[in-house]
N, C-alpha and C. Protein backbone atom coordinates (compact mmCIF):
# COMPACT_ATOMS: atom_id res chain seq x y z
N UNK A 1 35.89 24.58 88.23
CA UNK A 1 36.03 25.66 89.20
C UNK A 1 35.20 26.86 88.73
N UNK A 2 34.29 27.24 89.59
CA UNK A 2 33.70 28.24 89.16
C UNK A 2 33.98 29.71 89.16
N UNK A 3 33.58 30.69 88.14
CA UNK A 3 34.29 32.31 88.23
C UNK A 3 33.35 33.07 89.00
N UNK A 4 33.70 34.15 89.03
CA UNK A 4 32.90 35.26 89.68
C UNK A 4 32.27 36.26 88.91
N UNK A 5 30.46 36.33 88.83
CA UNK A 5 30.21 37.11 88.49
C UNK A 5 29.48 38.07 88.73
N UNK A 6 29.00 39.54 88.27
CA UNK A 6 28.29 40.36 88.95
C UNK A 6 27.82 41.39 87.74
N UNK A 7 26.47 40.98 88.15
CA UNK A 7 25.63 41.84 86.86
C UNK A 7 25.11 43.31 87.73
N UNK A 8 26.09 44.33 87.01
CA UNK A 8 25.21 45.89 87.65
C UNK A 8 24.64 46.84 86.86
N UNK A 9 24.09 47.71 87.52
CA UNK A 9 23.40 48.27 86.86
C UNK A 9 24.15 50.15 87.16
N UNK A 10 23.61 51.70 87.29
CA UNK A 10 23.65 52.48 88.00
C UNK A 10 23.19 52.58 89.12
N UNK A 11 21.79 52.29 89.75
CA UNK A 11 21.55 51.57 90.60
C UNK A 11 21.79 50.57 91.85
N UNK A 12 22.15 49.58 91.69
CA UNK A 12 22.52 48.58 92.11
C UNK A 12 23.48 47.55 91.67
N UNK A 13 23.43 46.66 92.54
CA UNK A 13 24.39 45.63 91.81
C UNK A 13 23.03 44.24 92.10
N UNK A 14 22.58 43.94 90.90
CA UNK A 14 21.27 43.48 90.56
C UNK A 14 21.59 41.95 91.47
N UNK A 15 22.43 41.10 90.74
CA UNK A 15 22.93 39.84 91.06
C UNK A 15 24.49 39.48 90.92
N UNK A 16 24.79 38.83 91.77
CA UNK A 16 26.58 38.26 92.01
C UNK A 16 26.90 36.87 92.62
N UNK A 17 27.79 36.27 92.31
CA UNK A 17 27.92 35.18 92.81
C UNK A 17 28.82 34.63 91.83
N UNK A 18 29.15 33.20 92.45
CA UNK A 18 29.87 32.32 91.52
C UNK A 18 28.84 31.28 90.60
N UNK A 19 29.63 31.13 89.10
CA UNK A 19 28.35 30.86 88.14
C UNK A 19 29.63 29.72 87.01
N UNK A 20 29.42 28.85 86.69
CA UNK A 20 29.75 28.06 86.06
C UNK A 20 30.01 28.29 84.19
N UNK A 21 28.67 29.27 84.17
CA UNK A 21 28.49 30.04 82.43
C UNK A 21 27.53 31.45 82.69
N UNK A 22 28.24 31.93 81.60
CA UNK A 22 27.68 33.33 81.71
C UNK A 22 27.22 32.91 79.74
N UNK A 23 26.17 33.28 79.47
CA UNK A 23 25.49 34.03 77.69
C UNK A 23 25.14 34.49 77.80
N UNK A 24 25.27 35.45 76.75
CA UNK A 24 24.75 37.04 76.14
C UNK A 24 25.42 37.22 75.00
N UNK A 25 24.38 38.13 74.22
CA UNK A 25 24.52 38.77 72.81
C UNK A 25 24.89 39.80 73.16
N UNK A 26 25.91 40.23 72.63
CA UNK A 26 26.95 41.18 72.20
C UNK A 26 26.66 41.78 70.34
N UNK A 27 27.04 43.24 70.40
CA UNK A 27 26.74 43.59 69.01
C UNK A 27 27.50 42.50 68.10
N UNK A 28 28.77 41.86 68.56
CA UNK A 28 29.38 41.07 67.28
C UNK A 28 28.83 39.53 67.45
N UNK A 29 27.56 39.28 68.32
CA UNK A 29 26.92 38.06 67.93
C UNK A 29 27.07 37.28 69.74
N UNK A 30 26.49 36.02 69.79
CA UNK A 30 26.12 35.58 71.06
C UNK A 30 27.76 34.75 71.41
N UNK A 31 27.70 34.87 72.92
CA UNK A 31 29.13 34.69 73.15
C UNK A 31 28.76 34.21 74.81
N UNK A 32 29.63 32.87 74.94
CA UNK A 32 28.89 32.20 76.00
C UNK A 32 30.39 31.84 77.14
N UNK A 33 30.86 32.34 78.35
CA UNK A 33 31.86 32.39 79.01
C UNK A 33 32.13 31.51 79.83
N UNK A 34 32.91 31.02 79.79
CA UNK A 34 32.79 29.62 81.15
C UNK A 34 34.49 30.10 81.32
N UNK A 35 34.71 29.42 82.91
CA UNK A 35 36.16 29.87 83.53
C UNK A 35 37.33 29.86 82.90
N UNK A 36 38.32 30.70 82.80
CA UNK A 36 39.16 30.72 82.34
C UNK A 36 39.71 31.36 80.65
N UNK A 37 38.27 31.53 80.34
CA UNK A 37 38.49 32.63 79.11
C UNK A 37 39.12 33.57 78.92
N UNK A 38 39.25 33.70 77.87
CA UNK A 38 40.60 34.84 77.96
C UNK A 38 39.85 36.29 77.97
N UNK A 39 40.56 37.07 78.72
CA UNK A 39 39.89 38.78 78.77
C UNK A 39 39.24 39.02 77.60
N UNK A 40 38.68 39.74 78.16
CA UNK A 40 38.06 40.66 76.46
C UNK A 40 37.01 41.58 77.50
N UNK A 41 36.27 42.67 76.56
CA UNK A 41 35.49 43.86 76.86
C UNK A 41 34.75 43.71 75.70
N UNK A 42 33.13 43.51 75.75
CA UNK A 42 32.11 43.28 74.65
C UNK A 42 31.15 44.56 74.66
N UNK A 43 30.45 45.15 73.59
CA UNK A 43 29.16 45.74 73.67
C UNK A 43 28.26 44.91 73.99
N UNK A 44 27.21 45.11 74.92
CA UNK A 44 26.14 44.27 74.76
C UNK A 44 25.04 45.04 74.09
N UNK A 45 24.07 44.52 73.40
CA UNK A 45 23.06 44.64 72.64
C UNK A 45 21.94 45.10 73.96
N UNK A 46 20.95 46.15 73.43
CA UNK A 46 19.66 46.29 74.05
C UNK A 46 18.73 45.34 73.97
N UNK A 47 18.01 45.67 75.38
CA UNK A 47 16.75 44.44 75.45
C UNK A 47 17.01 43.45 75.05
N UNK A 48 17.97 42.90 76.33
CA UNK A 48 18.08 40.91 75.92
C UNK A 48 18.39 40.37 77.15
N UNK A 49 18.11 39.08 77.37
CA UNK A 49 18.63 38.16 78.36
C UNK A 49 19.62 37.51 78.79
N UNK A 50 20.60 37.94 79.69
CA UNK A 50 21.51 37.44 80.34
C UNK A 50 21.65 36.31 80.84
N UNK A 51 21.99 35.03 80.55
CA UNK A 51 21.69 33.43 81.10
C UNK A 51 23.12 33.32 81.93
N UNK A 52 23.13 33.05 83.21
CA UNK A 52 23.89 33.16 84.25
C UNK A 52 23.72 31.37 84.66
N UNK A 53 24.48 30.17 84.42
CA UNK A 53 24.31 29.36 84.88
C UNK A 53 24.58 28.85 86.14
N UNK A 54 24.31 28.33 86.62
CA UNK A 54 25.10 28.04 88.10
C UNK A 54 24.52 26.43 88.43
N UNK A 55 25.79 25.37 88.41
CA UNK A 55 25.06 24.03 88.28
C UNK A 55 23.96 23.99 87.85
N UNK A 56 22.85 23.09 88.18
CA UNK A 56 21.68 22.85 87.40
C UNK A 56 20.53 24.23 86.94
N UNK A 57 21.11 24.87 87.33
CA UNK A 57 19.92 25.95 87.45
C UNK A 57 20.44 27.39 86.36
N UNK A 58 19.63 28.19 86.08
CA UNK A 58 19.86 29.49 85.16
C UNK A 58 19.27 30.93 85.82
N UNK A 59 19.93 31.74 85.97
CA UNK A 59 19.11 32.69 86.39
C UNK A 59 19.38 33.92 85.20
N UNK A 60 18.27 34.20 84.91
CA UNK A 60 17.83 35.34 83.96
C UNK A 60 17.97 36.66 84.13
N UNK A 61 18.51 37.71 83.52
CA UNK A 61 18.71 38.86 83.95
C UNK A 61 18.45 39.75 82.75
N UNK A 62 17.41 40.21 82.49
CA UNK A 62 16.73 41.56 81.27
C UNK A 62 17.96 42.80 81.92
N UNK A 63 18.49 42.88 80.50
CA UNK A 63 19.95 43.98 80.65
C UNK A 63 19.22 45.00 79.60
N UNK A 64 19.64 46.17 79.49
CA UNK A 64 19.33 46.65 78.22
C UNK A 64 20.80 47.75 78.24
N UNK A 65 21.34 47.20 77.10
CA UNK A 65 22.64 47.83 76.90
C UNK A 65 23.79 47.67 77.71
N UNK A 66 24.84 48.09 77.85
CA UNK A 66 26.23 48.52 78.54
C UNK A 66 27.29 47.03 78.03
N UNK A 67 27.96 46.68 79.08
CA UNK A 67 29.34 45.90 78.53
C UNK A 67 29.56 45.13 79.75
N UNK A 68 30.18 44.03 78.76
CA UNK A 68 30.58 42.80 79.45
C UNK A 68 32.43 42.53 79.41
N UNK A 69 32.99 42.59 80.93
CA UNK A 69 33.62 42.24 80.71
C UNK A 69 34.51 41.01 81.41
N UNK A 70 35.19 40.49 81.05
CA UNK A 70 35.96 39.43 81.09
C UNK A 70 37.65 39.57 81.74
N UNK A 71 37.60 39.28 82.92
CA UNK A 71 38.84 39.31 83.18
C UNK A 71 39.83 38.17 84.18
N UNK A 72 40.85 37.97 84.74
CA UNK A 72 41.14 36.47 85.48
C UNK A 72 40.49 36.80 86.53
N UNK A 73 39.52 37.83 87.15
CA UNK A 73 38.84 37.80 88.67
C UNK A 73 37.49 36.84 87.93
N UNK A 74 37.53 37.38 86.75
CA UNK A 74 35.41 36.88 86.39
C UNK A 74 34.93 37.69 85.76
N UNK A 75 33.31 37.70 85.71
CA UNK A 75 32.60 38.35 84.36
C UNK A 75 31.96 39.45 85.46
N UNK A 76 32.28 41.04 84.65
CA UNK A 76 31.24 41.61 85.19
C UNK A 76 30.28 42.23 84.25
N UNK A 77 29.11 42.24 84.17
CA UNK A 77 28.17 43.02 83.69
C UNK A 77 27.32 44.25 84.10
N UNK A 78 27.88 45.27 82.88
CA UNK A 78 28.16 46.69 83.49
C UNK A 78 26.91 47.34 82.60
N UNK A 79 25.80 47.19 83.32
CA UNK A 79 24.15 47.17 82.21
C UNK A 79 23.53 48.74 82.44
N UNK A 80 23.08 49.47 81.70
CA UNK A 80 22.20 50.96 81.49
C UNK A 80 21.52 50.28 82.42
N UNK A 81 20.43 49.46 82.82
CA UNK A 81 19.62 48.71 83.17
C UNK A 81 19.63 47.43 83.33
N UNK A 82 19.24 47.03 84.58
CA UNK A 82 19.13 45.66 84.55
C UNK A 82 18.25 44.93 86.14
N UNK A 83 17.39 43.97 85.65
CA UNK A 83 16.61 43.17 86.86
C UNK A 83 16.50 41.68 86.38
N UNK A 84 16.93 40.87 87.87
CA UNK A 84 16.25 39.60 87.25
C UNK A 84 15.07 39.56 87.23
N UNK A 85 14.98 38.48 85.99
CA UNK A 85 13.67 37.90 85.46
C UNK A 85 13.42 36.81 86.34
């Protein structure tokens, strides 16, 4: 079953949808989310790539900074910046 996620920025809300896996590096190291994980609130690290899976496919998202978080709705990513690649 897939979660809900939504990568934003100040700006916009870059990309959203339902996604099977979410990875990203976080200051305490790379941390990869699939449904049903338990909450949490991460730093994310500057200048890095967001891998958003969705069945066969990946979509890329250049974040630089802000936080990821994790909750029973889904992942949101709350980025200084952010565009897909």
């Amino acid at each position: 079953m897939p979660m809900r996620v939504a990568i934003v920025s100040p700006e916009q809300e870059v990309w959203s949808g339902d996604a099977d896996m979410v990875v990203a590096r976080t200051v305490e190291g790379d941390i990869g989310v699939l449904p049903g994980h338990v909450p949490m609130l991460a730093v994310l690290v500057r200048d890095q790539t967001v891998r958003v899976k969705v069945g066969s496919q990946e979509i890329s998202a250049g974040v630089d900074g802000g936080f990821l978080s994790v909750t029973k709705e889904g992942v949101s990513i709350l980025a200084e910046s952010a565009s897909i690649s």
